[in-house]
C-alpha atoms as a PDB file:
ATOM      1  CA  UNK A   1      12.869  -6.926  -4.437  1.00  0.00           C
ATOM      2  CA  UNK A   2      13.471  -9.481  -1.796  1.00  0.00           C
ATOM      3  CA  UNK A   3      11.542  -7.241   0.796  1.00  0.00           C
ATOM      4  CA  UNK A   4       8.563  -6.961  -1.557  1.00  0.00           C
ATOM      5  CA  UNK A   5       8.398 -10.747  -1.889  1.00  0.00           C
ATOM      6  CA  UNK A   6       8.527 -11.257   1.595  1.00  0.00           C
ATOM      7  CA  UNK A   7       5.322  -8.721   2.335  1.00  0.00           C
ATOM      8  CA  UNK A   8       3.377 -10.231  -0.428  1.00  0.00           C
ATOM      9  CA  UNK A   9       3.555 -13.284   1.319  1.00  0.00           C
ATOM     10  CA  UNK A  10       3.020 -12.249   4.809  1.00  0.00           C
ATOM     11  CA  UNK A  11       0.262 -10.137   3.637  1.00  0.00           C
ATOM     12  CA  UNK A  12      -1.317 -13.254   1.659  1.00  0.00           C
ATOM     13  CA  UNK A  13      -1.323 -15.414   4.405  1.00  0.00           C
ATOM     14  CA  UNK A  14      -2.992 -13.134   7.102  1.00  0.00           C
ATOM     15  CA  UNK A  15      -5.483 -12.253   4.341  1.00  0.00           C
ATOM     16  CA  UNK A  16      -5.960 -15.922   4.001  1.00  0.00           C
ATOM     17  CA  UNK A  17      -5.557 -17.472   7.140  1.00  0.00           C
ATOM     18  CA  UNK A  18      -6.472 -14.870  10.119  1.00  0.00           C
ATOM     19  CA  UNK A  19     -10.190 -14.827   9.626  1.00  0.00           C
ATOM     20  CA  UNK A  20     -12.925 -17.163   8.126  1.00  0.00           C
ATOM     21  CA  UNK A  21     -14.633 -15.307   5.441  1.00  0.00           C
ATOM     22  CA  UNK A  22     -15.355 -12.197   7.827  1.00  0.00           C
ATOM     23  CA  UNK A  23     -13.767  -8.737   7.578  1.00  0.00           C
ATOM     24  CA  UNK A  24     -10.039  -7.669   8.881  1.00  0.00           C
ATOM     25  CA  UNK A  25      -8.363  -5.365   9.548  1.00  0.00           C
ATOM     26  CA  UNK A  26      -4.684  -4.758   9.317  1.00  0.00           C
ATOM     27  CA  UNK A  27      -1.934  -2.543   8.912  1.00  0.00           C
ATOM     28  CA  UNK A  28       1.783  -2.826   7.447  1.00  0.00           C
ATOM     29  CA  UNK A  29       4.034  -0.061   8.746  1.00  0.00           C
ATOM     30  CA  UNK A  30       7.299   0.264   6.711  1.00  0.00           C
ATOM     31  CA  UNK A  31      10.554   2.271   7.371  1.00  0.00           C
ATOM     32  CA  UNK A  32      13.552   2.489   5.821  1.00  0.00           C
ATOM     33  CA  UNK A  33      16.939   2.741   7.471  1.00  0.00           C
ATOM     34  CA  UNK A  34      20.306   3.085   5.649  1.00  0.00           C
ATOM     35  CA  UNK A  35      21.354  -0.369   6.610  1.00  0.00           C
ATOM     36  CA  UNK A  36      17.975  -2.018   6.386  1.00  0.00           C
ATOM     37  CA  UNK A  37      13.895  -1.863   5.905  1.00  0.00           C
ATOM     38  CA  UNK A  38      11.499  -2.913   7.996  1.00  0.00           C
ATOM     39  CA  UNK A  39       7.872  -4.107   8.095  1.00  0.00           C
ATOM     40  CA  UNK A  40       5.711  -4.653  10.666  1.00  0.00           C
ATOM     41  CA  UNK A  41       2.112  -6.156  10.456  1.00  0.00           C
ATOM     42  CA  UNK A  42      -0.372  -5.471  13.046  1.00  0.00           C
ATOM     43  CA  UNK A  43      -3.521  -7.924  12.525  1.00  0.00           C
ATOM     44  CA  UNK A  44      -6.509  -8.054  14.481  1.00  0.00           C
ATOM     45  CA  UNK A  45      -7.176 -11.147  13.596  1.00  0.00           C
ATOM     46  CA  UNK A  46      -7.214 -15.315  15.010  1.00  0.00           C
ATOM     47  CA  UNK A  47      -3.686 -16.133  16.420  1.00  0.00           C
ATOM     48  CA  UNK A  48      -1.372 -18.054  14.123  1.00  0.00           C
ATOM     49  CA  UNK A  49      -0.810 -21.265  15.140  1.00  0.00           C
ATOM     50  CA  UNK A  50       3.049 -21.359  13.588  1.00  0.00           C
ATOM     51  CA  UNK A  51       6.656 -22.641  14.046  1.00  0.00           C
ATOM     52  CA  UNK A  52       8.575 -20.501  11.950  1.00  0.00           C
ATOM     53  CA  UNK A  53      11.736 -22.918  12.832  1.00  0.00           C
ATOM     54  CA  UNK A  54       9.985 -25.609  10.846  1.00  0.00           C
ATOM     55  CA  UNK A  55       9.063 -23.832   7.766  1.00  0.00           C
ATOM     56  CA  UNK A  56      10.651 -25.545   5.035  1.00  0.00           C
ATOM     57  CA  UNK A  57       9.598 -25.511   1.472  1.00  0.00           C
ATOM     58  CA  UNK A  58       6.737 -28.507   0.564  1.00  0.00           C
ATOM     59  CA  UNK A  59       7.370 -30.822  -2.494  1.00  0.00           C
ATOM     60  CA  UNK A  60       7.647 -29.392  -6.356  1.00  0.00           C
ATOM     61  CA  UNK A  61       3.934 -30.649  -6.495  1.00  0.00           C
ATOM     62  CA  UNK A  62       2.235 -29.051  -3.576  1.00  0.00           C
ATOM     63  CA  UNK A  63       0.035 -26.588  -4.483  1.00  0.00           C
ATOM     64  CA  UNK A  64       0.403 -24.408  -1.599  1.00  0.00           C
ATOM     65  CA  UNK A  65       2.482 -24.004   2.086  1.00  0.00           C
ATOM     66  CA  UNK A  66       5.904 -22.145   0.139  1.00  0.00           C
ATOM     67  CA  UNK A  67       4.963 -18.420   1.707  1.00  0.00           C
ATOM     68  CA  UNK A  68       6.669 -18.512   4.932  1.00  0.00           C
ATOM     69  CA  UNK A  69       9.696 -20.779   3.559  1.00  0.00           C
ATOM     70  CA  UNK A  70       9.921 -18.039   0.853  1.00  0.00           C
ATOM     71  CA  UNK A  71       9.868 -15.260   3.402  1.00  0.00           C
ATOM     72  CA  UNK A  72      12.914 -16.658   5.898  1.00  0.00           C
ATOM     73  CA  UNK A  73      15.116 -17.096   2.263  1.00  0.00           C
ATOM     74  CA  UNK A  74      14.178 -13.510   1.349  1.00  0.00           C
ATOM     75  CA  UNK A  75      14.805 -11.640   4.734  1.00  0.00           C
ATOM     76  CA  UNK A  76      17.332 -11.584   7.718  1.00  0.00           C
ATOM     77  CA  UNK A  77      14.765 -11.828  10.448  1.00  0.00           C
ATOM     78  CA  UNK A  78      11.061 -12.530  10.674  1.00  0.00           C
ATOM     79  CA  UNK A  79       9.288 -13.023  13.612  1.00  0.00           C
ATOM     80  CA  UNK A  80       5.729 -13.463  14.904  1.00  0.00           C
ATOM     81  CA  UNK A  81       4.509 -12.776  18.005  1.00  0.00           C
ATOM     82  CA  UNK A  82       1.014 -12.270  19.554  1.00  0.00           C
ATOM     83  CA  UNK A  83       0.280  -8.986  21.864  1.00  0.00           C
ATOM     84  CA  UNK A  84      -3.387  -9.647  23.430  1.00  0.00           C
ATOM     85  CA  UNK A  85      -5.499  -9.471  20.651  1.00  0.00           C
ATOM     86  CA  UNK A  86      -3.455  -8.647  18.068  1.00  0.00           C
ATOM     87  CA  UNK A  87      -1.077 -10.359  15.500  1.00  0.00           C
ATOM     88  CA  UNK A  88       2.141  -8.919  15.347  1.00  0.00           C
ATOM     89  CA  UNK A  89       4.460 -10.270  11.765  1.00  0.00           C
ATOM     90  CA  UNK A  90       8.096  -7.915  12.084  1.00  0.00           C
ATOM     91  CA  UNK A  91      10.364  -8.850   8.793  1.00  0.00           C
ATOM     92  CA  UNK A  92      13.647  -7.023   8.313  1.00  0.00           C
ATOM     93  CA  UNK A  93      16.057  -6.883   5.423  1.00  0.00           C
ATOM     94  CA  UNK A  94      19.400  -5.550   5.608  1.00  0.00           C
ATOM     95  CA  UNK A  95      20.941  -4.026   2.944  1.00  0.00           C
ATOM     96  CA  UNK A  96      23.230  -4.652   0.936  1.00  0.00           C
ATOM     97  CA  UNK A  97      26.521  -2.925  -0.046  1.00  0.00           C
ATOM     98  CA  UNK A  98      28.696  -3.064  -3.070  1.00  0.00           C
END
């Protein structure tokens, strides 16, 4: 469930942030290992102007800004990087055992 959470976010974001108003395009490739599931997001969208070591959750009142705090407490690694034109979002969950 923790996976899930972590793509809806991801997902939300670059649908929210990564263009302004005009079409994109992007895909989410999942696989599943016996010790952990991965997603990767491929977005051809604007670059993401982030610092995934300073997401932190806002105040109880803000309305908005919890999706990438939410996705580093729900996942072992995420990571963003940016390959020429394209977005590149990698989250991995291990799993758990017993």
């Amino acid at each position: 469930m923790l996976f899930d959470v972590a793509v809806t976010e991801v997902g939300g974001n670059i649908a929210e942030h990564a263009r302004d108003g005009t079409p994109l395009d992007f895909t989410l490739h999942v696989r599943v290992h016996p010790d952990r599931i991965e997603g990767d997001f491929l977005d051809d969208g604007r670059r993401a102007e982030v610092d995934l070591a300073a997401a932190a959750m806002p105040s109880a009142m803000a309305e908005s800004g919890r999706g990438l705090a939410l996705t580093l407490a729900a996942v072992d690694e995420l990571v963003y990087r940016r390959d020429g034109d394209t977005n590149h979002w990698r989250i991995v969950r291990r799993r758990r055992t017993g």
